[in-house]
Every structure is written in C-alpha cells, then in structure tokens.
C-alpha atoms as a PDB file:
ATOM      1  CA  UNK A   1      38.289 134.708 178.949  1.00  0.00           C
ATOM      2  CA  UNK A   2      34.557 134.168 179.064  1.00  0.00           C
ATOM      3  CA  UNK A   3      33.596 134.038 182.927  1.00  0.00           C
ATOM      4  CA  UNK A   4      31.075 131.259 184.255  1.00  0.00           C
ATOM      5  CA  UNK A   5      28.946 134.368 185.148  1.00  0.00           C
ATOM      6  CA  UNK A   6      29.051 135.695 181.828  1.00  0.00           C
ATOM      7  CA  UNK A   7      28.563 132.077 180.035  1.00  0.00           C
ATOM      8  CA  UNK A   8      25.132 132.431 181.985  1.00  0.00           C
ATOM      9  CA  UNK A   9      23.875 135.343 182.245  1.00  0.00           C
ATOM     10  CA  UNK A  10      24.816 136.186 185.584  1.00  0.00           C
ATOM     11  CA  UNK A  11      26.379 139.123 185.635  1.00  0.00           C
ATOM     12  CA  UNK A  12      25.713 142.755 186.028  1.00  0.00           C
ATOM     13  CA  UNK A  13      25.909 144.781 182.546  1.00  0.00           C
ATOM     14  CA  UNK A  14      29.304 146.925 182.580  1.00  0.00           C
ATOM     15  CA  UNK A  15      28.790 150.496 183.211  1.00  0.00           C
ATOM     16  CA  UNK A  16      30.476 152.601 180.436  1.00  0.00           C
ATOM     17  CA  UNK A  17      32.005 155.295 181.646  1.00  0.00           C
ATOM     18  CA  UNK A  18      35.093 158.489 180.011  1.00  0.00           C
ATOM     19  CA  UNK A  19      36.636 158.583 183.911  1.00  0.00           C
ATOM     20  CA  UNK A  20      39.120 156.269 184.893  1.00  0.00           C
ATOM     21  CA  UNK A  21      39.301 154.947 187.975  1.00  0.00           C
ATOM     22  CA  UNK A  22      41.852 154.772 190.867  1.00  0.00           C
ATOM     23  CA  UNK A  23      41.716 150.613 190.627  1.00  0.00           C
ATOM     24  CA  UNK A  24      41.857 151.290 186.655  1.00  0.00           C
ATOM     25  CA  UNK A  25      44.489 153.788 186.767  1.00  0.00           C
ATOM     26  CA  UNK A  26      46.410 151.003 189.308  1.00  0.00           C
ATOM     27  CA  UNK A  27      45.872 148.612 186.359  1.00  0.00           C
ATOM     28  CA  UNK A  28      46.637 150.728 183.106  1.00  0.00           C
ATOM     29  CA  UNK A  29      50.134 151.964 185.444  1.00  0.00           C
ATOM     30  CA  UNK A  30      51.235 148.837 186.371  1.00  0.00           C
ATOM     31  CA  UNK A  31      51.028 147.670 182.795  1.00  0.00           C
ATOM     32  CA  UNK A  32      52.751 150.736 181.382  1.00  0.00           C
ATOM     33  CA  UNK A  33      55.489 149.799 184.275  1.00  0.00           C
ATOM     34  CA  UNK A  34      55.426 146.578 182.798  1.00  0.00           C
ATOM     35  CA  UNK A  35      56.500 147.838 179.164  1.00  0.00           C
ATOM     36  CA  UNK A  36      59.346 150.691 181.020  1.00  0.00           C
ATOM     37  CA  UNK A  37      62.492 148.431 179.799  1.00  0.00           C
ATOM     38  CA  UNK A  38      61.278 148.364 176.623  1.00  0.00           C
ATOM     39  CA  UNK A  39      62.376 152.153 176.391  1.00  0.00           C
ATOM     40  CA  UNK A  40      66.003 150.963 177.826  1.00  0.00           C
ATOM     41  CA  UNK A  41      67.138 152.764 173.891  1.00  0.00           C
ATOM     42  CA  UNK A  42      66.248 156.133 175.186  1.00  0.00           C
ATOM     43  CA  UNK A  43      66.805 155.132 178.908  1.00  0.00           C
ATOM     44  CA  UNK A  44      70.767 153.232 179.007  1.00  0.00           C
ATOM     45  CA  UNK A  45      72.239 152.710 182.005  1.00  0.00           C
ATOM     46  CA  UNK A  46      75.968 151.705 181.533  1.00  0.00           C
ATOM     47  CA  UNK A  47      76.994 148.865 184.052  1.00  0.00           C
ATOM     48  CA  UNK A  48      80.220 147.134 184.370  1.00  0.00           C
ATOM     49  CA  UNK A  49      80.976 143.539 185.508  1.00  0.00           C
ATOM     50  CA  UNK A  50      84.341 143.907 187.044  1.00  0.00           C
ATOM     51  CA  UNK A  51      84.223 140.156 187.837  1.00  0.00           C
ATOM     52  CA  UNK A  52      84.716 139.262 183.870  1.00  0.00           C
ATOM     53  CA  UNK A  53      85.264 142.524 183.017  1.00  0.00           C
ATOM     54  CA  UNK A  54      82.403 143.474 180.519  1.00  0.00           C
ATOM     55  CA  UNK A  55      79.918 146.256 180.110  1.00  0.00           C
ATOM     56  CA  UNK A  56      76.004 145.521 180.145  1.00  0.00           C
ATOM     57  CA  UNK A  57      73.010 147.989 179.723  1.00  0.00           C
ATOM     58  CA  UNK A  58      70.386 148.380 182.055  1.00  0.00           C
ATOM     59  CA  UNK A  59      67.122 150.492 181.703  1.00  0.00           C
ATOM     60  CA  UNK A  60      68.099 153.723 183.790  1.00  0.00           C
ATOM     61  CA  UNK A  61      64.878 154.421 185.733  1.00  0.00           C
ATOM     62  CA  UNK A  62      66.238 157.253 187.159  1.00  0.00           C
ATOM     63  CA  UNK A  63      66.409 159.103 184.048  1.00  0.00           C
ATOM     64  CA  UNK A  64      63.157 157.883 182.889  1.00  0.00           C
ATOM     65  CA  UNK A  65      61.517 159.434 185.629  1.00  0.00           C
ATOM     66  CA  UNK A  66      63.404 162.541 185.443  1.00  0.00           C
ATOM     67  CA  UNK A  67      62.327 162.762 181.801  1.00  0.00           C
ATOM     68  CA  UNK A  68      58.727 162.208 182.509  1.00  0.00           C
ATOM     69  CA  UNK A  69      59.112 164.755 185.362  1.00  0.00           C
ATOM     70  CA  UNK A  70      59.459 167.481 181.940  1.00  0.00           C
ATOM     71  CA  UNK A  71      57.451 165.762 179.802  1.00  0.00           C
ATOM     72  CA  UNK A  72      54.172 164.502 181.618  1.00  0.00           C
ATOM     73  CA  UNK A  73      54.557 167.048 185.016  1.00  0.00           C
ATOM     74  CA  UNK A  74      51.015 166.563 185.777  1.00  0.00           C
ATOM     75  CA  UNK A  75      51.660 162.923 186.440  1.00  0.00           C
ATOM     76  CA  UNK A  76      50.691 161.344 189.768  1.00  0.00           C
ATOM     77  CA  UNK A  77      53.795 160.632 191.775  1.00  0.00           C
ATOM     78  CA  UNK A  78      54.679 159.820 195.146  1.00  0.00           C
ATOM     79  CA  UNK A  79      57.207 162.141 197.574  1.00  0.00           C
ATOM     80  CA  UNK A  80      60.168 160.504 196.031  1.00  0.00           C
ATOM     81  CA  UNK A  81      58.644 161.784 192.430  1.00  0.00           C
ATOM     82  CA  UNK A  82      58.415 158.324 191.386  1.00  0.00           C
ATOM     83  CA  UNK A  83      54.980 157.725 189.375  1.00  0.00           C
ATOM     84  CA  UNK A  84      52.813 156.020 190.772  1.00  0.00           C
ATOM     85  CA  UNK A  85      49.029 154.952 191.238  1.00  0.00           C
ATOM     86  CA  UNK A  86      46.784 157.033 193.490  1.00  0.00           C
ATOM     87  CA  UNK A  87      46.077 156.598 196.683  1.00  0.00           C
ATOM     88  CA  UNK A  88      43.245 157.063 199.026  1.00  0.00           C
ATOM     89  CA  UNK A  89      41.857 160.367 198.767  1.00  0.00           C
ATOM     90  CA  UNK A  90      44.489 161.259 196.355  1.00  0.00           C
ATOM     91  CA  UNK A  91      43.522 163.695 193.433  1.00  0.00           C
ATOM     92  CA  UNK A  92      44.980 162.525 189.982  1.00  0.00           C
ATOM     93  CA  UNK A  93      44.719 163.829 186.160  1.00  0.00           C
ATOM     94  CA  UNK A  94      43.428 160.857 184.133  1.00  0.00           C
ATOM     95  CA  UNK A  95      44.411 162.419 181.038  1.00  0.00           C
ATOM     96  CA  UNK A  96      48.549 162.561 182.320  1.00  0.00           C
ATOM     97  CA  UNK A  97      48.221 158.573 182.328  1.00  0.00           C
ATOM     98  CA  UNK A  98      47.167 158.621 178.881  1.00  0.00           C
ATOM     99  CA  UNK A  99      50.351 161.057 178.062  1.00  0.00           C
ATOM    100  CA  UNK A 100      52.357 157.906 179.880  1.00  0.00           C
ATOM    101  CA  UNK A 101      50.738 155.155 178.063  1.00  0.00           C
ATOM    102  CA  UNK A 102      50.841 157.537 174.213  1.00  0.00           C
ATOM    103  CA  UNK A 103      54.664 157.870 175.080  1.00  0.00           C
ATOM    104  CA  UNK A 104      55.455 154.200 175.781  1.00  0.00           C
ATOM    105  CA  UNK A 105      53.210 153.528 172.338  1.00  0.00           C
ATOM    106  CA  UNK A 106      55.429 155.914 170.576  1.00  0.00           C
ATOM    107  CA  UNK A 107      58.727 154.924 171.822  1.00  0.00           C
ATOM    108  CA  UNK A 108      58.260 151.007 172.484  1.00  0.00           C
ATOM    109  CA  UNK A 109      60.729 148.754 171.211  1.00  0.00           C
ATOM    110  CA  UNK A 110      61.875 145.016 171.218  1.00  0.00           C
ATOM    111  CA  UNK A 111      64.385 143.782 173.567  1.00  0.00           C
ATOM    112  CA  UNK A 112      66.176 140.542 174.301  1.00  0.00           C
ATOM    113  CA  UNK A 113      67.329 139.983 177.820  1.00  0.00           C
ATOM    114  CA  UNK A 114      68.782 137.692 180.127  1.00  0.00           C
ATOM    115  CA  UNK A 115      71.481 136.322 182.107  1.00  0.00           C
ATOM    116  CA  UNK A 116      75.078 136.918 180.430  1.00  0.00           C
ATOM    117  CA  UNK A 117      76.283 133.035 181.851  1.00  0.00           C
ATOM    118  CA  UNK A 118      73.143 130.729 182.662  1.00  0.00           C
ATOM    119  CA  UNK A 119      76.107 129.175 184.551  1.00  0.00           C
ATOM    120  CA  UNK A 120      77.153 131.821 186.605  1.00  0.00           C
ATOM    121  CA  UNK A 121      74.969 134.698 186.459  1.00  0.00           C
ATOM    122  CA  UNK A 122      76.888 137.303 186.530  1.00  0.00           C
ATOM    123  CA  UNK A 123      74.901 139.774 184.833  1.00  0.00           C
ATOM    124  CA  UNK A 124      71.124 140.386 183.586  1.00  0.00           C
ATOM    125  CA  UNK A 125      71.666 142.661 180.203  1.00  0.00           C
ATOM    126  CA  UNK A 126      69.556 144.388 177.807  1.00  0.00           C
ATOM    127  CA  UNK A 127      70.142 144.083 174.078  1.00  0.00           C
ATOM    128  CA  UNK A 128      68.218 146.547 172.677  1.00  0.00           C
ATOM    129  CA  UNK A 129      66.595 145.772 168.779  1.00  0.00           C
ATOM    130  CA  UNK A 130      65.471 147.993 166.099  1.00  0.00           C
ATOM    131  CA  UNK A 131      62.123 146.448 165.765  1.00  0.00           C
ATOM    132  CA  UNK A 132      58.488 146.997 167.502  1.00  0.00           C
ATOM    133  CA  UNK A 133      56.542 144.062 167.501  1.00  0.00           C
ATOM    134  CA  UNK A 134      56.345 144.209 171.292  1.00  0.00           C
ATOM    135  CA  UNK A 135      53.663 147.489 170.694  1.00  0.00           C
ATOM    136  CA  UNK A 136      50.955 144.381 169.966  1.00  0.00           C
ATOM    137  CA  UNK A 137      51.059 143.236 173.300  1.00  0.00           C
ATOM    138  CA  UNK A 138      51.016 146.042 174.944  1.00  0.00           C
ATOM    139  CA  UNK A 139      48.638 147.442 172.986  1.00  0.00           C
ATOM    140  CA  UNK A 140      46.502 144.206 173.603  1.00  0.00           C
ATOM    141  CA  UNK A 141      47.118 144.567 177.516  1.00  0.00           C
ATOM    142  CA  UNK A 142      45.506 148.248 177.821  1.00  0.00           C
ATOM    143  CA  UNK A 143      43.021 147.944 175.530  1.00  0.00           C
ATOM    144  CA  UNK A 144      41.431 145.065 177.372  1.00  0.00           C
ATOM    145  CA  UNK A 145      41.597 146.662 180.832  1.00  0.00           C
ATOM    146  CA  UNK A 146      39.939 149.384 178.702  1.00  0.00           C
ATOM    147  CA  UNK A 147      37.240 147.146 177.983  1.00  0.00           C
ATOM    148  CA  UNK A 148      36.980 145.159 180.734  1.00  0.00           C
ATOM    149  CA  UNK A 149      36.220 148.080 183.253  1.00  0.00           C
ATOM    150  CA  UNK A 150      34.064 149.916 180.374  1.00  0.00           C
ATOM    151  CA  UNK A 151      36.122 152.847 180.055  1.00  0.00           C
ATOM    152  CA  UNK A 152      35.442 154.326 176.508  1.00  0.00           C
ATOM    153  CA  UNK A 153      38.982 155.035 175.487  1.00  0.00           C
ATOM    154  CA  UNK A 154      41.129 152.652 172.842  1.00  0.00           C
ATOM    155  CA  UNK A 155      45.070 152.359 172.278  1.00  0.00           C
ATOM    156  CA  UNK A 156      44.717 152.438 168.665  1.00  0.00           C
ATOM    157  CA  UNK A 157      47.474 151.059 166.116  1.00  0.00           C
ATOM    158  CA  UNK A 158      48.604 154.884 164.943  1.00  0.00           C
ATOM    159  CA  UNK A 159      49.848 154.242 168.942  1.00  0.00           C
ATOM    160  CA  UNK A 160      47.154 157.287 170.390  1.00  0.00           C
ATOM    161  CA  UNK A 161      43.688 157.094 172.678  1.00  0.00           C
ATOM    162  CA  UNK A 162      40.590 158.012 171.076  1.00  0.00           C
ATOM    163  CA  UNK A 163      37.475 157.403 172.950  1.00  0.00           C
ATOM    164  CA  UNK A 164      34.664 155.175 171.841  1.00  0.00           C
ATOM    165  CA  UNK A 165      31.326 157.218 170.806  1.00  0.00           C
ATOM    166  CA  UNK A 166      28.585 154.650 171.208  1.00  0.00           C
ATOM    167  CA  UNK A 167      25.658 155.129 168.655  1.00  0.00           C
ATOM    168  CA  UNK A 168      27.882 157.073 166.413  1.00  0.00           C
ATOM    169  CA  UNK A 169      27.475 157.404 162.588  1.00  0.00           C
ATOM    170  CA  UNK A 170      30.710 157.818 162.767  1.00  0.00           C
ATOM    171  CA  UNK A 171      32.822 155.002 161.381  1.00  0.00           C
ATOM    172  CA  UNK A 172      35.882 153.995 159.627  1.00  0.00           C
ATOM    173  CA  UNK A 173      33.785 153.981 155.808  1.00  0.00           C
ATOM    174  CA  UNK A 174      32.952 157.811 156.825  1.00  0.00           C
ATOM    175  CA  UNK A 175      36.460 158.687 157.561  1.00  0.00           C
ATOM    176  CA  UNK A 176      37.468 157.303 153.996  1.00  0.00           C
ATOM    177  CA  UNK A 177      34.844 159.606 152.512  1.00  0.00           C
ATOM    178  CA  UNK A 178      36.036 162.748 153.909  1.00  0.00           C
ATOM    179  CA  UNK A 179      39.452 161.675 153.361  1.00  0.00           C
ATOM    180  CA  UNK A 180      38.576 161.942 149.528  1.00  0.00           C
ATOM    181  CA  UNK A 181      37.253 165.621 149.148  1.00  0.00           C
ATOM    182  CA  UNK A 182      38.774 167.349 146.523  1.00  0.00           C
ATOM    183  CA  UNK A 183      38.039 170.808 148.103  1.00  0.00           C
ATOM    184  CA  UNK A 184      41.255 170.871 150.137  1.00  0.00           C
ATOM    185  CA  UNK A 185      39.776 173.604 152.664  1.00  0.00           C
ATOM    186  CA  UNK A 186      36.502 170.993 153.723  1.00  0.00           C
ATOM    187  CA  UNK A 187      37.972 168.001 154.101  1.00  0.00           C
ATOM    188  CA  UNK A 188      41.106 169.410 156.459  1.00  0.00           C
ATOM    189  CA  UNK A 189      38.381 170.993 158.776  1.00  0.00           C
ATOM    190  CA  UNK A 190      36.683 167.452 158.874  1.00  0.00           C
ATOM    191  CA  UNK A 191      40.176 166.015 159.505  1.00  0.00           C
ATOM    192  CA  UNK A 192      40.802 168.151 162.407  1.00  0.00           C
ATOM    193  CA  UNK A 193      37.021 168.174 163.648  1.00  0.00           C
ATOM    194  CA  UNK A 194      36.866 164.264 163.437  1.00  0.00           C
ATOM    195  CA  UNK A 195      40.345 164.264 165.881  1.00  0.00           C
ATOM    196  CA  UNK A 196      39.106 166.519 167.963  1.00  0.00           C
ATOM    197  CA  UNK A 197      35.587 164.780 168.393  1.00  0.00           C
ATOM    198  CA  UNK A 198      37.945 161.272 169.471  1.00  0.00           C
ATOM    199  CA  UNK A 199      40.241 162.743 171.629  1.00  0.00           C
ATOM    200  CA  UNK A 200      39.365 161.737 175.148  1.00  0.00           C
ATOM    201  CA  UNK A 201      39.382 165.267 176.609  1.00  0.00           C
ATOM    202  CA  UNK A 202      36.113 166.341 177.017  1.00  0.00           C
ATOM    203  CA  UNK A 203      37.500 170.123 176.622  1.00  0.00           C
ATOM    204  CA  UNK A 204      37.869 169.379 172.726  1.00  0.00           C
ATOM    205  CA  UNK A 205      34.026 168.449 172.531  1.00  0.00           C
ATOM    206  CA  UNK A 206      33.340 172.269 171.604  1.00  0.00           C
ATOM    207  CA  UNK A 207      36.496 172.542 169.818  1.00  0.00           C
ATOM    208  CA  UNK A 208      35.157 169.328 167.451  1.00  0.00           C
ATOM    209  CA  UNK A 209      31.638 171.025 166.978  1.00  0.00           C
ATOM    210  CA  UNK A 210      33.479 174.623 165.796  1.00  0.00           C
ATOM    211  CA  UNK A 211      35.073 172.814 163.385  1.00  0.00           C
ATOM    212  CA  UNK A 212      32.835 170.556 162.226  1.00  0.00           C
ATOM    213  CA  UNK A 213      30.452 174.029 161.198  1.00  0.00           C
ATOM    214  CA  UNK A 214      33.031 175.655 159.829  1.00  0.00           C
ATOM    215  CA  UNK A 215      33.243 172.570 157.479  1.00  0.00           C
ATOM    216  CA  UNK A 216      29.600 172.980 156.958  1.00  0.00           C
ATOM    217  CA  UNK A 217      29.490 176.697 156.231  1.00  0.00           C
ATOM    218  CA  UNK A 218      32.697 175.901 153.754  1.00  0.00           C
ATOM    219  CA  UNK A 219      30.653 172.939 152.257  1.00  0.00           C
ATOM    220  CA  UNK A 220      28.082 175.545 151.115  1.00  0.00           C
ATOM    221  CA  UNK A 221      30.460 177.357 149.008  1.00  0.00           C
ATOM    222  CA  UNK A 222      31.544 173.740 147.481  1.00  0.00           C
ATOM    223  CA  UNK A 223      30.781 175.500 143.527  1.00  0.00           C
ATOM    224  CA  UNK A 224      33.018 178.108 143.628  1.00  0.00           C
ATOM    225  CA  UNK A 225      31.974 179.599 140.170  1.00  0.00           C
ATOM    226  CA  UNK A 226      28.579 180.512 142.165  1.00  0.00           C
ATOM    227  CA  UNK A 227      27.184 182.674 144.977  1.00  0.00           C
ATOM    228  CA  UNK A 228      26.738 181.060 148.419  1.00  0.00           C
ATOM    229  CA  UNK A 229      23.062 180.805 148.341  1.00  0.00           C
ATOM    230  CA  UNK A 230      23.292 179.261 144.652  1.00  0.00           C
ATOM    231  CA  UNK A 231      26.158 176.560 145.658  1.00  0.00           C
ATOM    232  CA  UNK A 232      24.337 175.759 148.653  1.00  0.00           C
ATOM    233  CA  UNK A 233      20.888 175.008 146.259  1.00  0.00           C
ATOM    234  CA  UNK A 234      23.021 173.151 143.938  1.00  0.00           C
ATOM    235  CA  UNK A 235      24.427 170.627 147.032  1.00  0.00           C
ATOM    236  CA  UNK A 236      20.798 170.223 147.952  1.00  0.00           C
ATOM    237  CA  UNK A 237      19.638 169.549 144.409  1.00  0.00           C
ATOM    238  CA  UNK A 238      22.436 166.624 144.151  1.00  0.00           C
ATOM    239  CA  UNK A 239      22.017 165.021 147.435  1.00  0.00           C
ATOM    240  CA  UNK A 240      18.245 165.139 146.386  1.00  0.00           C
ATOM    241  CA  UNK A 241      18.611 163.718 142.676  1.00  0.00           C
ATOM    242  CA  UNK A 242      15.670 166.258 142.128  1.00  0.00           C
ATOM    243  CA  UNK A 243      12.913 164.840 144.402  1.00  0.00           C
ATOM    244  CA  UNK A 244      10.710 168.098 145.583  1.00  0.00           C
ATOM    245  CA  UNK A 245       9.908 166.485 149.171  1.00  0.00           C
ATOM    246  CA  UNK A 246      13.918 165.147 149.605  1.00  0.00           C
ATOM    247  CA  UNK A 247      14.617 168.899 148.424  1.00  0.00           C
ATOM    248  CA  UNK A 248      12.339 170.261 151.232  1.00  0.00           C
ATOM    249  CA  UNK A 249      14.135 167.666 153.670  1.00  0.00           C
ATOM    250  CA  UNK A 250      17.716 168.530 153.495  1.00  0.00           C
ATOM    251  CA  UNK A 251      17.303 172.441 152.447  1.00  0.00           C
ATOM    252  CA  UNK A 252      15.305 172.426 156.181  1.00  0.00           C
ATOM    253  CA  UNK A 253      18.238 170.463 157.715  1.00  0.00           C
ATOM    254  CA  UNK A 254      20.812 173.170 156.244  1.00  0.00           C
ATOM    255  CA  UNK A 255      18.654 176.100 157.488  1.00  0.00           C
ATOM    256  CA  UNK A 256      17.929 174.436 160.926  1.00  0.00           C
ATOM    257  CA  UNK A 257      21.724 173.477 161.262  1.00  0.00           C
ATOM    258  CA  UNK A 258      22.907 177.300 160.456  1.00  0.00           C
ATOM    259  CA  UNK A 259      20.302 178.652 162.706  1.00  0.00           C
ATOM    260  CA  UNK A 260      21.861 176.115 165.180  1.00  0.00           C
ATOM    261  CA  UNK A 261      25.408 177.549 164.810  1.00  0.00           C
ATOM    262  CA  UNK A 262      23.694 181.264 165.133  1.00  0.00           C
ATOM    263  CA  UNK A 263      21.935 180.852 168.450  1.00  0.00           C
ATOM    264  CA  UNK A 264      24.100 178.471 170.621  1.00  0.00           C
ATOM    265  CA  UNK A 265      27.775 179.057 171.408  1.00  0.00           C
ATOM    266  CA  UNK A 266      29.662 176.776 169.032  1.00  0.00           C
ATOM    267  CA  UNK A 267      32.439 179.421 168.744  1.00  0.00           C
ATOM    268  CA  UNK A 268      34.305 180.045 171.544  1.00  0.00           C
ATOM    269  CA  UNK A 269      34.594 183.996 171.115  1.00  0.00           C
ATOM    270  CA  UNK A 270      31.048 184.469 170.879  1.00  0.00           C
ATOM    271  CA  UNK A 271      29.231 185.742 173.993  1.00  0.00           C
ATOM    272  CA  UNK A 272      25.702 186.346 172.917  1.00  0.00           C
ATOM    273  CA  UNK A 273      24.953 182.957 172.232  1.00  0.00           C
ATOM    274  CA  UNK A 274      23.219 179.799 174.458  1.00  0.00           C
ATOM    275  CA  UNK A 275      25.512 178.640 176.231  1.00  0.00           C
ATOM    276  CA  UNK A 276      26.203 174.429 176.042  1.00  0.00           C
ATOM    277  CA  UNK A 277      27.258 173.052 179.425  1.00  0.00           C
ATOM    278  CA  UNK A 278      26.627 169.385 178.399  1.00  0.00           C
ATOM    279  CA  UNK A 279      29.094 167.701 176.678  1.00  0.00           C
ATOM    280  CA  UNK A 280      26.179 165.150 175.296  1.00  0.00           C
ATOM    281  CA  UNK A 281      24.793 168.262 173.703  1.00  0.00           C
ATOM    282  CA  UNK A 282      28.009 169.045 171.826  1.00  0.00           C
ATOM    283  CA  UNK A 283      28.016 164.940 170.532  1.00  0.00           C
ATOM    284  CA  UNK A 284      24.677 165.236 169.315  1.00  0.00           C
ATOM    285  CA  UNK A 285      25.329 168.829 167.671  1.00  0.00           C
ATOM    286  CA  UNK A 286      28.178 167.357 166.239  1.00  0.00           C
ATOM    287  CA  UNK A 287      26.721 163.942 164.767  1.00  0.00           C
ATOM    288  CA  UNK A 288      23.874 165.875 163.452  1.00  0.00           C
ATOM    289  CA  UNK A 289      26.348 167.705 161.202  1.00  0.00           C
ATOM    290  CA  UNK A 290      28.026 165.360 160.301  1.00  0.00           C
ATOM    291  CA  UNK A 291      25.360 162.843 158.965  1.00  0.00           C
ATOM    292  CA  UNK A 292      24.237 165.868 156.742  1.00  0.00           C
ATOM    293  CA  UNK A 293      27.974 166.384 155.364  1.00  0.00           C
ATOM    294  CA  UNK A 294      28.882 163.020 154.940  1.00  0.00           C
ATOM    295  CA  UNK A 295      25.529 162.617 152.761  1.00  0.00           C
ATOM    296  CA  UNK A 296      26.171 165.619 150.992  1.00  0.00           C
ATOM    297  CA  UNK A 297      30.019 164.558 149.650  1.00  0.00           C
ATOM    298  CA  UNK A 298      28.700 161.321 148.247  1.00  0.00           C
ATOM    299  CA  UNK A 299      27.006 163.527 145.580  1.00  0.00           C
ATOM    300  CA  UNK A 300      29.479 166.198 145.024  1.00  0.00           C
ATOM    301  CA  UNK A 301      31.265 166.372 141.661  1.00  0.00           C
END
C-alpha cells in the first residue's frame, strides 16, 4: 500500500540494513506462526470426538516444537522452550529465524479446515492436501516485511534467503552465463562461490571470495592443450578481439587480481597474508572478480 507520506514525499528514506531487528524478528515469527498448521502432515495430532464418535487431526504443536528443539537449537525460546520473539535485553541468533522460516518454505503445504457440523460444532479438523500453493503467500508475507523494514534478505521461490547485494553486477543474465561453461571444474566453483556470496551469513563472505579465485586461477588454464601462462594470453587475446590497448587493459586486471589473491588473506589457511576484517572489502574483492570472469566466458570457445 502506498502511504500518504510516501505519495508525497514525506517520509524518511529506509535504512538498509543485513541485521534483523527484535520488532522485525516479532514480525517475520509471528508470520512463520501464522503458516505452523500448514505443517499439520509432519505434525498430526490424533483427536477423537466421543460425542459422534469420529477421529479429527489437529496440528500437534508439541511435537513441532520438540522437533525444532533438534533441528534449529539455537532458536530463541522462552522457559517453557516454546519459540518465541525476543524480549528486552534478550540476545537472539538472527540467522536461527531464517532456519525457521527455510523449514516452513520447505515443508509448507495446503490445508482445508473447518468446523466438522456448521450446525453443531463439534470439531475444528485439518484435512491435509498434497499440494503447495499456500508457499505464495507466505512467501509474499516475509518478503514484504523484508522490504518494508529494509532488511536485505529475500524468501526466494527455490524456498531459501539470499541477501540482496545493492550495486551488484551480479544478476540473473550472469548466473545463466556461468551456468553454461563447458569446463565442468570453473563453472562448479562459480556455482558454489555465487551461493556462498548470497547467503545471508556474513561468515561465508570470505568463503565466496576463495572460491570465486579459485575459479579465476582455474579460468587461466581454460586451453588445456597449453601452458598456464599461454592459456591465460589466449583468454586475454579473445576477450580483447586483438585490440593492443584492450590487451593492456584486461592482462593488467589479471595480474592485479592474482597479486590481489597473493597479498591479502582470501584463503583461510594462509597466515602471511593482509588480513580483511571488512566484510565490504570481501564484496568488492569479490565483484571485481567476477566482472573480469563473466567478461572473459562470453569469449571462450
């Protein structure tokens, strides 16, 4: 809905932000809350109506939470061991709420509910259905608290959170290239570097950089018939159709990259190397890269 302050002007440009806040977390819980029955497949809790003598399902909350207890243990969660939103002073994991909302994406399904006897009421059932459609909506829901409080994190339809990169050349077009490298070796690093580089878990920013030179170091020894140096010359020659100055260009951004990857601490074993301690530093290392690869594939053959 488009807000009288934002029809005019009015109000305050939202803050983008990767940390979710206790009144976000409140609102991204109560919606996954919202969505619990619709795991009532997993989560059946026989009942029985002794008053017309039937059997109904319920969603068995219970069980739910003992599940969750295993599977998400970092979870806030009051002293019953219920989940629930923080509090106060309250520490929390951010990244444990996305675990909640990636396992009701994953295991969401339709229901149809209601009284057994609009008459007489005797029961409220769940009829649980082999379908999904339900995952739109609740997709839908997060993603707009998402956006509405500026968090950089999307719901996406393969049902996991990526975070939003602003001002990256990254895009949907580059993904298809890299999905269509012949050299098996490249394009899985760029895969798993480009997965790594979306996951919200700022931990995985140096994993996504490692990666993402290892593709470049493998991308150099694209022409397997030659020597390093000469495959690497022949890459440059292609992505430069044979202009001199576009020559100079990119084999400068190839040396300046490598020399990159030998002075700062890309790999995590190395410990004579320039240490990164800002996670901007790692985008931009790894964006750099990767408009140099994703050039270089467009002319490889």
């Amino acid at each position: 809905m488009n807000l009288y302050t934002n029809r005019h002007g009015l109000r305050r440009p939202i803050t983008h932000t990767e940390k979710i806040s206790k009144e976000v977390y409140t609102l991204l819980l109560s919606t996954c809350q919202k969505y619990y029955k619709n795991l009532t497949h997993i989560f059946k809790l026989q009942q029985h109506c002794a008053f017309v003598d039937q059997h109904y399902i319920e969603f068995d909350r219970n069980q739910f939470e003992n599940r969750m207890a295993i599977k998400i243990p970092d979870i806030h969660r009051n002293e019953y061991g219920r989940m629930v939103a923080p509090q106060y002073n309250d520490d929390y994991d951010q990244y444990s709420l996305i675990d909640l909302i990636e396992y009701i994406s994953e295991n969401i399904k339709d229901i149809s509910e209601g009284w057994n006897n609009d008459r007489y009421k005797n029961y409220w059932y769940i009829q649980c259905l082999d379908t999904s459609n339900v995952f739109d909506d609740y997709r839908k829901e997060i993603n707009e608290i998402f956006v509405e409080s500026g968090v950089l994190f999307t719901l996406t339809k393969e049902k996991i959170i990526e975070r939003i990169v602003e001002n990256s050349p990254l895009s949907a077009e580059v993904e298809t290239q890299f999905q269509q490298i012949s050299e098996v070796g490249t394009k899985e690093l760029m895969i798993d570097a480009i997965a790594l580089y979306k996951t919200p878990n700022p931990a995985a920013r140096q994993d996504s950089v490692e990666k993402i030179w290892d593709a470049l170091e493998r991308l150099k020894t694209y022409y397997t018939d030659l020597n390093k140096k000469d495959s690497t010359t022949k890459v440059v020659n292609g992505m430069s159709n044979g202009q001199d100055e576009f020559i100079s260009i990119f084999d400068t951004e190839f040396r300046t990259l490598t020399n990159i990857g030998n002075s700062f601490r890309i790999r995590h074993h190395e410990t004579n190397k320039i240490d990164i301690t800002d996670n901007r530093h790692f985008d931009y290392f790894f964006n750099r890269c990767l408009s140099l690869i994703s050039l270089a594939i467009q002319y490889l053959h």
